[in-house]
PDB file of N, CA and C in Angstrom:
ATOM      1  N   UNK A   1     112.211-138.013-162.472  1.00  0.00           N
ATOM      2  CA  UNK A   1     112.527-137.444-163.768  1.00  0.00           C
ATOM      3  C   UNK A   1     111.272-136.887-164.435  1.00  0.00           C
ATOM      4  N   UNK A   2     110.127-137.412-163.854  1.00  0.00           N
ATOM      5  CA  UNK A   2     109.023-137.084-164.449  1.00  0.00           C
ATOM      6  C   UNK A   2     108.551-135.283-164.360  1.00  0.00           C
ATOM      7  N   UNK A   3     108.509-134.981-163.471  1.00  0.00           N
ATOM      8  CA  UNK A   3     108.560-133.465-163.422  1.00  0.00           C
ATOM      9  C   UNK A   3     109.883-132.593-164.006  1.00  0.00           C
ATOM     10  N   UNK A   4     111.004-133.478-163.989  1.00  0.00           N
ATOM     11  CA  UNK A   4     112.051-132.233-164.759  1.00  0.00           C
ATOM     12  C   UNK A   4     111.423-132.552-166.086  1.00  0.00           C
ATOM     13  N   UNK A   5     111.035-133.600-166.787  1.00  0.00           N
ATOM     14  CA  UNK A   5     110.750-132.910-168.246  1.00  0.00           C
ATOM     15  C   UNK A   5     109.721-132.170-168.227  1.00  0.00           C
ATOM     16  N   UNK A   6     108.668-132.613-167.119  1.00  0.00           N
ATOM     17  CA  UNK A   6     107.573-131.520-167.666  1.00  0.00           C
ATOM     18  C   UNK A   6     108.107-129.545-168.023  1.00  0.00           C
ATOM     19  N   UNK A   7     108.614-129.862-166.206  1.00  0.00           N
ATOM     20  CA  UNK A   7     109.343-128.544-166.375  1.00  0.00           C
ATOM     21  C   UNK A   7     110.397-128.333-167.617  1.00  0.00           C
ATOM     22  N   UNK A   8     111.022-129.100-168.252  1.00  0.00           N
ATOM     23  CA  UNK A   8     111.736-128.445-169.689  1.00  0.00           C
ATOM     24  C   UNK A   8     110.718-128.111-170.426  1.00  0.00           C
ATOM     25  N   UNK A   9     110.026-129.038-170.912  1.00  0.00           N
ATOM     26  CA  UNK A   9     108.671-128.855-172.011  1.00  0.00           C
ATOM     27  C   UNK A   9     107.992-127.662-172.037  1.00  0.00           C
ATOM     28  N   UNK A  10     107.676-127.633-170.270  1.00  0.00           N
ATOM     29  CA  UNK A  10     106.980-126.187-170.248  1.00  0.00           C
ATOM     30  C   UNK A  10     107.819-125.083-170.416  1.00  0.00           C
ATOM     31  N   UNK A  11     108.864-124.734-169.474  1.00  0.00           N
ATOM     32  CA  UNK A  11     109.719-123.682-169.509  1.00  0.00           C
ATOM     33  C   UNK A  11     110.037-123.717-171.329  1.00  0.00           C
ATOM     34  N   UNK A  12     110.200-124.206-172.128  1.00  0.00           N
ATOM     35  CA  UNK A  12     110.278-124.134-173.819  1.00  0.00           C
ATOM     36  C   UNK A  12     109.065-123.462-174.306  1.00  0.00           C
ATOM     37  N   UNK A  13     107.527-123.687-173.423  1.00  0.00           N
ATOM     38  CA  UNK A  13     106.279-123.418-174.514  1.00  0.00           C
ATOM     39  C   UNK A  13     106.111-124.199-175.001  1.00  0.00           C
ATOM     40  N   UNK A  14     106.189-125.878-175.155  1.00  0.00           N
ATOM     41  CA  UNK A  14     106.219-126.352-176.372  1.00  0.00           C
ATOM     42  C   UNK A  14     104.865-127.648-175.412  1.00  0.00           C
ATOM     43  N   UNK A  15     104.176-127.634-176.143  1.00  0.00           N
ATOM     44  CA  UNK A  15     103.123-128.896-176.211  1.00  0.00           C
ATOM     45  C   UNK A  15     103.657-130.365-175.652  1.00  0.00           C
ATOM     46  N   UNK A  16     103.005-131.254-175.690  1.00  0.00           N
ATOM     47  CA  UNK A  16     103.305-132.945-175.872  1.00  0.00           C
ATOM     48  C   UNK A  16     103.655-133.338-176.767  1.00  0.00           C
ATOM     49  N   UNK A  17     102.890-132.552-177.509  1.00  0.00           N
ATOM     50  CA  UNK A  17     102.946-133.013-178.760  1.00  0.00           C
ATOM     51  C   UNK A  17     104.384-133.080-179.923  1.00  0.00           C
ATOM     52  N   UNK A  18     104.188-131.290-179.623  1.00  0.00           N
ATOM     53  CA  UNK A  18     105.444-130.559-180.636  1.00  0.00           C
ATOM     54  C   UNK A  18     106.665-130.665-179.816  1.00  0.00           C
ATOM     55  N   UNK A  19     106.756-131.004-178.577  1.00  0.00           N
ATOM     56  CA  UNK A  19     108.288-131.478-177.839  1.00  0.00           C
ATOM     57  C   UNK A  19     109.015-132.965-178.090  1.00  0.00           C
ATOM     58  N   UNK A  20     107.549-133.724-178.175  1.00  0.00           N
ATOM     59  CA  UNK A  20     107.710-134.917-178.495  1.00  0.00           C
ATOM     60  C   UNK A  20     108.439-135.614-180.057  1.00  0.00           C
ATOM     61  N   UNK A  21     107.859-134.495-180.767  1.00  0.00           N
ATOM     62  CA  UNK A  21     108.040-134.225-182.396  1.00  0.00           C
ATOM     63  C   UNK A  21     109.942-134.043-182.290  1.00  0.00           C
ATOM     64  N   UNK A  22     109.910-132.810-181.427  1.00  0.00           N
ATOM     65  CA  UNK A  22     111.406-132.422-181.432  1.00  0.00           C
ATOM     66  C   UNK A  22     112.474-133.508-181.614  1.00  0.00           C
ATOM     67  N   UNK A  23     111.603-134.705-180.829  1.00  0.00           N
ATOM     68  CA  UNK A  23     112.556-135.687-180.311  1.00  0.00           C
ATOM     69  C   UNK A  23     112.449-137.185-180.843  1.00  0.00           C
ATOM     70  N   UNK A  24     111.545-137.319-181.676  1.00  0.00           N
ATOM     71  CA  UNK A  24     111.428-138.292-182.440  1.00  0.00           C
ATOM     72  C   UNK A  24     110.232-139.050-181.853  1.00  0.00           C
ATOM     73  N   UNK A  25     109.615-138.760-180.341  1.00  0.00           N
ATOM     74  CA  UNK A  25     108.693-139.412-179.810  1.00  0.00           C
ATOM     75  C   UNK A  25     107.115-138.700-179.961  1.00  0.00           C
ATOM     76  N   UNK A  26     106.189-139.444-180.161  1.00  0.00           N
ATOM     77  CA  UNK A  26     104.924-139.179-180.118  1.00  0.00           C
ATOM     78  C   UNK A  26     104.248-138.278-178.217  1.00  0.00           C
ATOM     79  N   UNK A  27     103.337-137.775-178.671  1.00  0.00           N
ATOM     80  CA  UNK A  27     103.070-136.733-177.481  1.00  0.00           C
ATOM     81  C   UNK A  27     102.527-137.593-176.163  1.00  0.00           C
ATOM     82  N   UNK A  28     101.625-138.661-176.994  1.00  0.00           N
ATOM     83  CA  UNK A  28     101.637-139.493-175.557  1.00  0.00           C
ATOM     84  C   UNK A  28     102.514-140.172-175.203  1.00  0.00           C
ATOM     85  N   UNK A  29     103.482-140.339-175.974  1.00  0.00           N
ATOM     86  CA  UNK A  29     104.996-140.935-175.013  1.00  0.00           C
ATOM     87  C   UNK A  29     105.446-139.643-174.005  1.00  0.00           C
ATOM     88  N   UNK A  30     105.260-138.329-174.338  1.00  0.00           N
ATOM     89  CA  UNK A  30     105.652-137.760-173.551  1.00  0.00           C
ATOM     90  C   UNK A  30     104.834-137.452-172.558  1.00  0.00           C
ATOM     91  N   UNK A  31     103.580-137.457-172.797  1.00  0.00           N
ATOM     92  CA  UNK A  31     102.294-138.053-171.088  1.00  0.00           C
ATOM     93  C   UNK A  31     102.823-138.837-170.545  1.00  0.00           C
ATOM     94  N   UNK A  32     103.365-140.385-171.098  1.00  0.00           N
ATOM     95  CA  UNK A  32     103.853-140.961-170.313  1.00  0.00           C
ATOM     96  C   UNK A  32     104.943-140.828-169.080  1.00  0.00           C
ATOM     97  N   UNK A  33     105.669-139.805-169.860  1.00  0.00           N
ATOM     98  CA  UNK A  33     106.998-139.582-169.366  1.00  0.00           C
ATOM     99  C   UNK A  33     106.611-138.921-168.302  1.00  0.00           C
ATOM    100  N   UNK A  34     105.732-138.025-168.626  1.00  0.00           N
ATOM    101  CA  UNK A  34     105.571-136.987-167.088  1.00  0.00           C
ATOM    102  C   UNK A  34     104.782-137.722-166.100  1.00  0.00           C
ATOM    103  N   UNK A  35     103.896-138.679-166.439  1.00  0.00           N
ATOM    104  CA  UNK A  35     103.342-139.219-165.349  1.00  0.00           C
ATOM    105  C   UNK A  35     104.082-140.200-164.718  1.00  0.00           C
ATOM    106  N   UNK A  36     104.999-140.425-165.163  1.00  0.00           N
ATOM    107  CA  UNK A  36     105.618-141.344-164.440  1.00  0.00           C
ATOM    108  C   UNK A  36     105.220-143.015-165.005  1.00  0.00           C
ATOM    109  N   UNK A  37     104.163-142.989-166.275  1.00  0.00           N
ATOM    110  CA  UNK A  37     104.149-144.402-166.267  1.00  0.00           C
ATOM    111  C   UNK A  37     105.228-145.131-167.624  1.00  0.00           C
ATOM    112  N   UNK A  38     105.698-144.288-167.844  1.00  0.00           N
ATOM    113  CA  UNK A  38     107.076-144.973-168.816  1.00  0.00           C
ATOM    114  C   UNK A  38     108.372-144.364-168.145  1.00  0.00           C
ATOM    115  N   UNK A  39     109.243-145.091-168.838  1.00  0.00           N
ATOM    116  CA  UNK A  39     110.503-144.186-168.185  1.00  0.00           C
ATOM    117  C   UNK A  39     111.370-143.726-169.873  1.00  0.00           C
ATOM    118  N   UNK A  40     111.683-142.629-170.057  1.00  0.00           N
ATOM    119  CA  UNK A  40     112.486-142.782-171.181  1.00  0.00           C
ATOM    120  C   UNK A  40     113.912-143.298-171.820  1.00  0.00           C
ATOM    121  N   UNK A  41     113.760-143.705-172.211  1.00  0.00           N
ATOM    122  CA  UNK A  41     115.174-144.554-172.832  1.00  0.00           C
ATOM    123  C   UNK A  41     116.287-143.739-172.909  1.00  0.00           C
ATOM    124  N   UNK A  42     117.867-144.380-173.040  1.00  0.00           N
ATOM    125  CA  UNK A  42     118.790-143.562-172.613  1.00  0.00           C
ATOM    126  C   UNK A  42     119.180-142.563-174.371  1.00  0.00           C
ATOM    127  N   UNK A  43     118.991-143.508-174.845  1.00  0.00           N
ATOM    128  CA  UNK A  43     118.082-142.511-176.600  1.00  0.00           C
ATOM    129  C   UNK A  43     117.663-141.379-176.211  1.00  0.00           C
ATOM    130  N   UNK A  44     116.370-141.474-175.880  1.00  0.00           N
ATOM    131  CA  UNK A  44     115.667-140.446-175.595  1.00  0.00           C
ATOM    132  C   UNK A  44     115.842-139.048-174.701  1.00  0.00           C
ATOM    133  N   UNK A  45     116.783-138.919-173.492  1.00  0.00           N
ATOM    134  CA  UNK A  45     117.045-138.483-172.473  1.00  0.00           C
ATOM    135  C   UNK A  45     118.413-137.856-173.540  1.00  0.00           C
ATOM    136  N   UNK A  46     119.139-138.270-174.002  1.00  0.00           N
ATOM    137  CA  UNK A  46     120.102-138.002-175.207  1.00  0.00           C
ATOM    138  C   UNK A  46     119.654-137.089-175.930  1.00  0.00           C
ATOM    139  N   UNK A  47     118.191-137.200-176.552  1.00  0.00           N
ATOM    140  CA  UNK A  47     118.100-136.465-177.171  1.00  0.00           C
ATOM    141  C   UNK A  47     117.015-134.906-176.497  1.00  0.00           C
ATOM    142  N   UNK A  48     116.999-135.335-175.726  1.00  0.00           N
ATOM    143  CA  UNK A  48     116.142-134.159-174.880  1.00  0.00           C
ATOM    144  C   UNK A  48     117.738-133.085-174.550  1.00  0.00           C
ATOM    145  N   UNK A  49     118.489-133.826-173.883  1.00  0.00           N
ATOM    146  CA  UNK A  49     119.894-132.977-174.289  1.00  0.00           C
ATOM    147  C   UNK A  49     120.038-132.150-175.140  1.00  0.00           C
ATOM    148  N   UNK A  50     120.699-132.881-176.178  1.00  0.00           N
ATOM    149  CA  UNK A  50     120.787-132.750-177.459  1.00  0.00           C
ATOM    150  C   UNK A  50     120.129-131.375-178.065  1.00  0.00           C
ATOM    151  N   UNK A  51     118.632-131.983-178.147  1.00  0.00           N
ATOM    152  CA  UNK A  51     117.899-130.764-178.944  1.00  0.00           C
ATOM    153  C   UNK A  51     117.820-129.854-177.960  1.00  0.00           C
ATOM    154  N   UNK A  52     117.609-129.629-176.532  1.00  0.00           N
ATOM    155  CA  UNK A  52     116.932-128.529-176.049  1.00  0.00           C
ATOM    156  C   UNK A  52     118.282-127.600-174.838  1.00  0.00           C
ATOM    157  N   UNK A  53     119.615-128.412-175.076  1.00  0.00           N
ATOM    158  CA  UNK A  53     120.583-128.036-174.438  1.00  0.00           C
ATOM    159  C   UNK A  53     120.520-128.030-173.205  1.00  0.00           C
ATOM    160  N   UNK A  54     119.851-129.157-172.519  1.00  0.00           N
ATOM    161  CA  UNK A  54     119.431-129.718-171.309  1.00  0.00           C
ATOM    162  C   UNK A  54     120.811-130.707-170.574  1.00  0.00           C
ATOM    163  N   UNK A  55     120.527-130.337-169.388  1.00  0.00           N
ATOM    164  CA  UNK A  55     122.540-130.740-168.429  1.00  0.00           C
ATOM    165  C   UNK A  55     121.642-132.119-168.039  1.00  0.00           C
ATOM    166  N   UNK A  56     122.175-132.938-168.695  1.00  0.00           N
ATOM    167  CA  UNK A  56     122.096-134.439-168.608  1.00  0.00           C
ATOM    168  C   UNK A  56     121.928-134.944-166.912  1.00  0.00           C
ATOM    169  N   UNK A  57     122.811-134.548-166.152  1.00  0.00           N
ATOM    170  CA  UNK A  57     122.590-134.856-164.948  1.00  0.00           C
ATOM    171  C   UNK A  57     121.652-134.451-164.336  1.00  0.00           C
ATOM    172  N   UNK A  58     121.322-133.589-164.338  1.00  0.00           N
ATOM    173  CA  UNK A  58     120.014-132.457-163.756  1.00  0.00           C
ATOM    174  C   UNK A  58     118.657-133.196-164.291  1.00  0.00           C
ATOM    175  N   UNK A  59     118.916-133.562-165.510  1.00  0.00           N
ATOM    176  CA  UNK A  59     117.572-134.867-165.987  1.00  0.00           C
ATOM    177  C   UNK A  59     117.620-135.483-165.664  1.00  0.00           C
ATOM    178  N   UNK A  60     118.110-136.614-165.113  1.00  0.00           N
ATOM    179  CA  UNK A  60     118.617-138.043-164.582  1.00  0.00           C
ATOM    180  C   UNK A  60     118.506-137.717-163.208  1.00  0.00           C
ATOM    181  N   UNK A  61     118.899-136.858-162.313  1.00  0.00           N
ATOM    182  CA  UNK A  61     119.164-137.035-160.884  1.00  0.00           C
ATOM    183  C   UNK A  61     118.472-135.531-160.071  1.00  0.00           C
ATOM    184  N   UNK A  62     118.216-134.651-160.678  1.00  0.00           N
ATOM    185  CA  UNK A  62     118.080-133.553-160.413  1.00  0.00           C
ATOM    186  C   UNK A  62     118.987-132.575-159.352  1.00  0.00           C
ATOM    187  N   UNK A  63     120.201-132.803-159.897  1.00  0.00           N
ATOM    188  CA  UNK A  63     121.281-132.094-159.348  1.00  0.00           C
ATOM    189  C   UNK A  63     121.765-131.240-160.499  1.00  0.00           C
ATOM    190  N   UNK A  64     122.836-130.193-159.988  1.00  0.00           N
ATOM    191  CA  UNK A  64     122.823-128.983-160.644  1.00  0.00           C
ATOM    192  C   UNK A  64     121.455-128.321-161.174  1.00  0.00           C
ATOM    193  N   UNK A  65     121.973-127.376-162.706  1.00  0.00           N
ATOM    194  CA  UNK A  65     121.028-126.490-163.580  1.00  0.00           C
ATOM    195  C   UNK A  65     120.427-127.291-164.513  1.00  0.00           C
ATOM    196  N   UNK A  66     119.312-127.023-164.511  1.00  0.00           N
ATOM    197  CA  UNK A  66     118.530-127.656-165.885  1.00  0.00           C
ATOM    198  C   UNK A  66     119.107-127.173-167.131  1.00  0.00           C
ATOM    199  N   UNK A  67     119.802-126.248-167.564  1.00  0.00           N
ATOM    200  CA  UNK A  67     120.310-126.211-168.887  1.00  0.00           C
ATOM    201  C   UNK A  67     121.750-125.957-168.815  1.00  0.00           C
ATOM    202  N   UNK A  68     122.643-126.954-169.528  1.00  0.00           N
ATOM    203  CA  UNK A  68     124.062-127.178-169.975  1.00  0.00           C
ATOM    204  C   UNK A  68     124.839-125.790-169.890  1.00  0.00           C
ATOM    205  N   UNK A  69     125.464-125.193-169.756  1.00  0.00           N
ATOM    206  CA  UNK A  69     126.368-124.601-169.663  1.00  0.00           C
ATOM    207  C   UNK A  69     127.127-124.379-171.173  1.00  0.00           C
ATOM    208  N   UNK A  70     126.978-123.866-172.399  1.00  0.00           N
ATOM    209  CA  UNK A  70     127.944-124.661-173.415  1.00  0.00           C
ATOM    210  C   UNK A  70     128.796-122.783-173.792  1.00  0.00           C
ATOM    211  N   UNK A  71     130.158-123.301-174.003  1.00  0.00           N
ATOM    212  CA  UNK A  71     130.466-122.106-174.550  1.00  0.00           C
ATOM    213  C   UNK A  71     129.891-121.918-176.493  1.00  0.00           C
ATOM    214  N   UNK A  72     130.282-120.317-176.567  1.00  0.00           N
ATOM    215  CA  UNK A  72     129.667-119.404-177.714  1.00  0.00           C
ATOM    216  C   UNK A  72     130.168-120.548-179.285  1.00  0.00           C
ATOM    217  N   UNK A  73     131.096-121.092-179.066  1.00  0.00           N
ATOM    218  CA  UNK A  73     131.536-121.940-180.106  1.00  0.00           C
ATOM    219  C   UNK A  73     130.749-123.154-180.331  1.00  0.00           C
ATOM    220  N   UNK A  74     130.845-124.182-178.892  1.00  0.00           N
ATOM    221  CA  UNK A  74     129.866-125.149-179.322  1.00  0.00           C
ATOM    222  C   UNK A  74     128.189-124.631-179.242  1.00  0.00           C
ATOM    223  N   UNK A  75     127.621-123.887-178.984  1.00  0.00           N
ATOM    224  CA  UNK A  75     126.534-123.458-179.095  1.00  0.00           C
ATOM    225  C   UNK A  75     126.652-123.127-181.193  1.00  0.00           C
ATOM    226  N   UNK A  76     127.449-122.616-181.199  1.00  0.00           N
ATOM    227  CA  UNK A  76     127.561-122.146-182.668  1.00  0.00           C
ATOM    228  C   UNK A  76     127.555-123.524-183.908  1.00  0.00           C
ATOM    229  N   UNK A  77     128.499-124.136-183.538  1.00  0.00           N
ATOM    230  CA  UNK A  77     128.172-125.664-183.928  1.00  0.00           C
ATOM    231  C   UNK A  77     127.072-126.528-183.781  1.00  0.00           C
ATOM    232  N   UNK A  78     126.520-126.591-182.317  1.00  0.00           N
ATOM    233  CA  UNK A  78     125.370-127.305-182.046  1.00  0.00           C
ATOM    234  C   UNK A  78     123.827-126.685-183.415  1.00  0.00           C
ATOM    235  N   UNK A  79     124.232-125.117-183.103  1.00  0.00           N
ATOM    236  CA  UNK A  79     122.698-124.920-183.862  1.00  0.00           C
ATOM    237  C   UNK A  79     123.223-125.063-185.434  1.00  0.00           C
ATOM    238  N   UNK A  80     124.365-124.925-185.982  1.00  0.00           N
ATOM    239  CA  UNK A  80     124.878-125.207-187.253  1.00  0.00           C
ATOM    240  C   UNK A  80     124.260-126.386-187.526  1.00  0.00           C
ATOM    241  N   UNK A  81     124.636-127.733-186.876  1.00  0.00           N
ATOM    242  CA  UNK A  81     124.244-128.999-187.062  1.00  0.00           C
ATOM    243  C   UNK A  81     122.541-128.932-187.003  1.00  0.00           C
ATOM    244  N   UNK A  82     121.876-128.013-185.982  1.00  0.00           N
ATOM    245  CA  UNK A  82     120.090-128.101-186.387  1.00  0.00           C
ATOM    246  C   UNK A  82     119.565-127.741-187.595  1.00  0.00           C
ATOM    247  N   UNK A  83     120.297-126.419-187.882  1.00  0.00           N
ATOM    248  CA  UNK A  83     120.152-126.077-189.160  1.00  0.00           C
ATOM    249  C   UNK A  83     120.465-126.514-190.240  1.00  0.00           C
ATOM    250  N   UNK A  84     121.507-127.738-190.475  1.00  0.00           N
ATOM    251  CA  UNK A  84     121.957-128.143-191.885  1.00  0.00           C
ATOM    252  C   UNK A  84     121.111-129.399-191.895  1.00  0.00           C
ATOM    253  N   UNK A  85     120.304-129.456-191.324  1.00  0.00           N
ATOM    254  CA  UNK A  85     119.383-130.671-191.317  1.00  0.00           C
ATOM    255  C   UNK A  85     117.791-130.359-192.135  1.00  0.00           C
ATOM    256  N   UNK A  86     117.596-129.388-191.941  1.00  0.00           N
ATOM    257  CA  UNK A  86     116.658-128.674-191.788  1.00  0.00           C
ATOM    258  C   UNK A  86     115.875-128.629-193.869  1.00  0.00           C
ATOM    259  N   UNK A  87     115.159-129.026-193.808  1.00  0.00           N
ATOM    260  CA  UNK A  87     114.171-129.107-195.487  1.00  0.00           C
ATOM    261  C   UNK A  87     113.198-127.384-195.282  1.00  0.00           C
ATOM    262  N   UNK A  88     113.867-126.786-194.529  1.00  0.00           N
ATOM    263  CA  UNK A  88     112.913-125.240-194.802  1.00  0.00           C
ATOM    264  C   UNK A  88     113.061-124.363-195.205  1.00  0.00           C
ATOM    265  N   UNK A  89     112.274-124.243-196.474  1.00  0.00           N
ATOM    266  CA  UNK A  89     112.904-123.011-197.356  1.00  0.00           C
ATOM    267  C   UNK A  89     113.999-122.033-197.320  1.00  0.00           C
ATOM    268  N   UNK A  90     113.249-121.325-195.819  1.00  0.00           N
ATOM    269  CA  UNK A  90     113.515-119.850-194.939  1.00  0.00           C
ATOM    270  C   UNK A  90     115.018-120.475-194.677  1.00  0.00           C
ATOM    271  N   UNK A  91     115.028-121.134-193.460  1.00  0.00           N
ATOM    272  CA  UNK A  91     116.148-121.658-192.814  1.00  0.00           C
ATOM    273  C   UNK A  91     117.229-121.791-194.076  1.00  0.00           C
ATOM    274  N   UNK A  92     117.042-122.458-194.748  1.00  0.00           N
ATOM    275  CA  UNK A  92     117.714-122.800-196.398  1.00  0.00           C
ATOM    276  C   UNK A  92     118.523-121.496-196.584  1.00  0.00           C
ATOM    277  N   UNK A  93     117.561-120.701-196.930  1.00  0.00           N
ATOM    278  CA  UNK A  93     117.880-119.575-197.279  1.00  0.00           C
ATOM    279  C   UNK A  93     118.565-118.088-196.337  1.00  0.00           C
ATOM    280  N   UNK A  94     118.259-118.144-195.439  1.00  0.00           N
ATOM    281  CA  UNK A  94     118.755-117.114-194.454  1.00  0.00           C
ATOM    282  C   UNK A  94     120.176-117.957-194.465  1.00  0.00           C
ATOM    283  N   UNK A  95     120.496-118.936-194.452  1.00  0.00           N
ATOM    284  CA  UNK A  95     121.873-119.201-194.297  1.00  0.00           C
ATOM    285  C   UNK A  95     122.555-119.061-195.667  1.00  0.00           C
ATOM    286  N   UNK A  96     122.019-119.482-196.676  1.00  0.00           N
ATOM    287  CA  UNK A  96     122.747-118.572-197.585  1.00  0.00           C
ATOM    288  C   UNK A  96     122.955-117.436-197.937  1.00  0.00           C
ATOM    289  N   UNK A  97     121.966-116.676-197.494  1.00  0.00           N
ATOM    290  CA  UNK A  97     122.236-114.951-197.258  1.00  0.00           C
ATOM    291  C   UNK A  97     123.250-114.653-196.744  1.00  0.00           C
ATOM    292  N   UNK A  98     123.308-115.026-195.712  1.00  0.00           N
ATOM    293  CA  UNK A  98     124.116-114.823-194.241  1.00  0.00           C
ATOM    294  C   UNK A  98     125.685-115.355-194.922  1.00  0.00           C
ATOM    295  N   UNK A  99     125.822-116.598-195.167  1.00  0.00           N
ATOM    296  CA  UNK A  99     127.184-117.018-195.764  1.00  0.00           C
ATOM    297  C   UNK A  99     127.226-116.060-196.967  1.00  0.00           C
ATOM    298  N   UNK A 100     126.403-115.897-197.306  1.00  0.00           N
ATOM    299  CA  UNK A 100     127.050-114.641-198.926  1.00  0.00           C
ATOM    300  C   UNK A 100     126.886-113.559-199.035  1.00  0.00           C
ATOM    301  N   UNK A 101     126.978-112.761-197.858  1.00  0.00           N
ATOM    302  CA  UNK A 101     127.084-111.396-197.341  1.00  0.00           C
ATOM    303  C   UNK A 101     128.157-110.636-197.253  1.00  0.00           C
ATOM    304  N   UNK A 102     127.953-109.427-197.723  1.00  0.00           N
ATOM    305  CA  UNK A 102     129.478-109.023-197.664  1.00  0.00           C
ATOM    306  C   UNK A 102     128.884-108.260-195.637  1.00  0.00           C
ATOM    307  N   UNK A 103     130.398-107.880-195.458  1.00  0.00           N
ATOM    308  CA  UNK A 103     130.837-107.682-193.600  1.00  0.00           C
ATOM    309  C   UNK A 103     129.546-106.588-193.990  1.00  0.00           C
ATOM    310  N   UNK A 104     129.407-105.542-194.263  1.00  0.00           N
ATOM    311  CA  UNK A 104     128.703-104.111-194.260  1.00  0.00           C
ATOM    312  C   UNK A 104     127.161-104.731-194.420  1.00  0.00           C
ATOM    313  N   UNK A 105     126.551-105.691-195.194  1.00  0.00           N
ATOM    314  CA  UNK A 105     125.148-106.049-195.167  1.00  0.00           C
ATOM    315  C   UNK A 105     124.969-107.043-193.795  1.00  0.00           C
ATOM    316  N   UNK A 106     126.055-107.809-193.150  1.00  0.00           N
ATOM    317  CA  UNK A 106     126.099-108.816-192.311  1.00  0.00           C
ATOM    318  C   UNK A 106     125.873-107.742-191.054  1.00  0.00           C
ATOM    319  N   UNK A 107     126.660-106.635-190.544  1.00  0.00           N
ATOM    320  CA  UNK A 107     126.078-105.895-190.001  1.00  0.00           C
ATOM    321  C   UNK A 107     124.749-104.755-189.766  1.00  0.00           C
ATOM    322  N   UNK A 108     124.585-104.634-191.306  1.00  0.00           N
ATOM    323  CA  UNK A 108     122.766-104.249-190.810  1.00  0.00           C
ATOM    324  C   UNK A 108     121.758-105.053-190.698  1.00  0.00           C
ATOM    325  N   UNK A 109     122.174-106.845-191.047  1.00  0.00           N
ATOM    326  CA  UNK A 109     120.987-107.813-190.686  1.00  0.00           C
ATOM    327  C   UNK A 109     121.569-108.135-188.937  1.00  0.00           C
ATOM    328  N   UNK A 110     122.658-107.775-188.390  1.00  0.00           N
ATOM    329  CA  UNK A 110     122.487-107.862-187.305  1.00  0.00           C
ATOM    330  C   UNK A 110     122.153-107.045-186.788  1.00  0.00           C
ATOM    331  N   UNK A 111     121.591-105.687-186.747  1.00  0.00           N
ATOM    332  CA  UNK A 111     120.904-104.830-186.259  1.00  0.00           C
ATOM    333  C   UNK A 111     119.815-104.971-186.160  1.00  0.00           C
ATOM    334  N   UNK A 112     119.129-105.481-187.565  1.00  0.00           N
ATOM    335  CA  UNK A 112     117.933-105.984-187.746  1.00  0.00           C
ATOM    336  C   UNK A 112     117.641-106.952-186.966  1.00  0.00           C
ATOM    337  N   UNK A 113     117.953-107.876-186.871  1.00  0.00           N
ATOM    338  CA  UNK A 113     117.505-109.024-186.094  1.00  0.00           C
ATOM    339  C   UNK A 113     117.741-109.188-184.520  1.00  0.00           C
ATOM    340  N   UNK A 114     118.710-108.002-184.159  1.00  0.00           N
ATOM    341  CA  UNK A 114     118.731-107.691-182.885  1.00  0.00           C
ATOM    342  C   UNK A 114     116.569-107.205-182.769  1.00  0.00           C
ATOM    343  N   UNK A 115     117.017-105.742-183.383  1.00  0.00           N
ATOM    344  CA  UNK A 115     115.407-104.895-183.000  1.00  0.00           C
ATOM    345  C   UNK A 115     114.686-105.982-183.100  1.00  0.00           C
ATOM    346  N   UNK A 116     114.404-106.859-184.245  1.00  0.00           N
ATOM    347  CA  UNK A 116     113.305-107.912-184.102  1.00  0.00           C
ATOM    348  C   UNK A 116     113.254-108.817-182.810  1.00  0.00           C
ATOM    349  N   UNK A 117     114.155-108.932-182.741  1.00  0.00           N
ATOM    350  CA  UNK A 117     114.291-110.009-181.512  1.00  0.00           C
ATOM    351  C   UNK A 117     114.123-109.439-179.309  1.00  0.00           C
ATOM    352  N   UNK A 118     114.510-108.261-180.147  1.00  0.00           N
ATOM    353  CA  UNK A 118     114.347-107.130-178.747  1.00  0.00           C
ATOM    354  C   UNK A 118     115.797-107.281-178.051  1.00  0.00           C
ATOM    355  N   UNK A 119     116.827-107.629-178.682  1.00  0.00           N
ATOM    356  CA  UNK A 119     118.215-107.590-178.115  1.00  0.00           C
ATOM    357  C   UNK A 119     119.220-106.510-177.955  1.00  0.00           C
ATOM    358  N   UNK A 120     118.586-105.260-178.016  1.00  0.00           N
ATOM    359  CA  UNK A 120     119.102-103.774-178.080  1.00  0.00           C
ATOM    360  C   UNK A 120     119.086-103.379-176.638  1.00  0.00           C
TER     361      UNK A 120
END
């Protein structure tokens, strides 16, 4: 298991540190994890799921895809639930934009955020 998280962590970009953060664990818990000298708790492996949409089995056994499969709905829910958690201004606020948009402005911030994002 120790190399599939590295490989999530890395394939994300994300540090020891700031992956560890994601997940409620400190960065040298997640050294640990990759070296093999801790094992992570079934908590933890939950939440590596959880936050990074990681196929539970594929962590545990390394069978199948490293990332879950989820349809457009629960993906839509899943990041709903990241976001209503969330103390950040921006985040705060882009969702109230977004919920208090009429259809005609909701479609030129999705244009927009397509070009920003490079999804054209």
């Amino acid at each position: 298991m120790k190399a599939r998280i590295k490989t999530i962590r890395k394939n994300l970009g994300f540090t020891q540190a700031d992956f560890g953060q994601k997940i409620g664990v400190k960065g040298n818990t997640i050294t640990g994890y990759e070296k093999g000298l801790r094992n992570p708790s079934s908590a933890v492996i939950n939440s590596i799921c959880r936050e990074f949409g990681v196929n539970e089995v594929w962590l545990r056994t390394g069978e199948g895809e490293p990332f879950a499969v989820i349809d457009k709905e629960d993906r839509f829910f899943n990041n709903l639930g990241k976001l209503g958690t969330s103390d950040n201004d921006f985040v705060i606020n882009i969702i109230n934009y977004l919920a208090e948009a009429s259809p005609e402005k909701l479609d030129i911030i999705e244009e927009f955020m397509k070009k920003c994002l490079g999804l054209e």
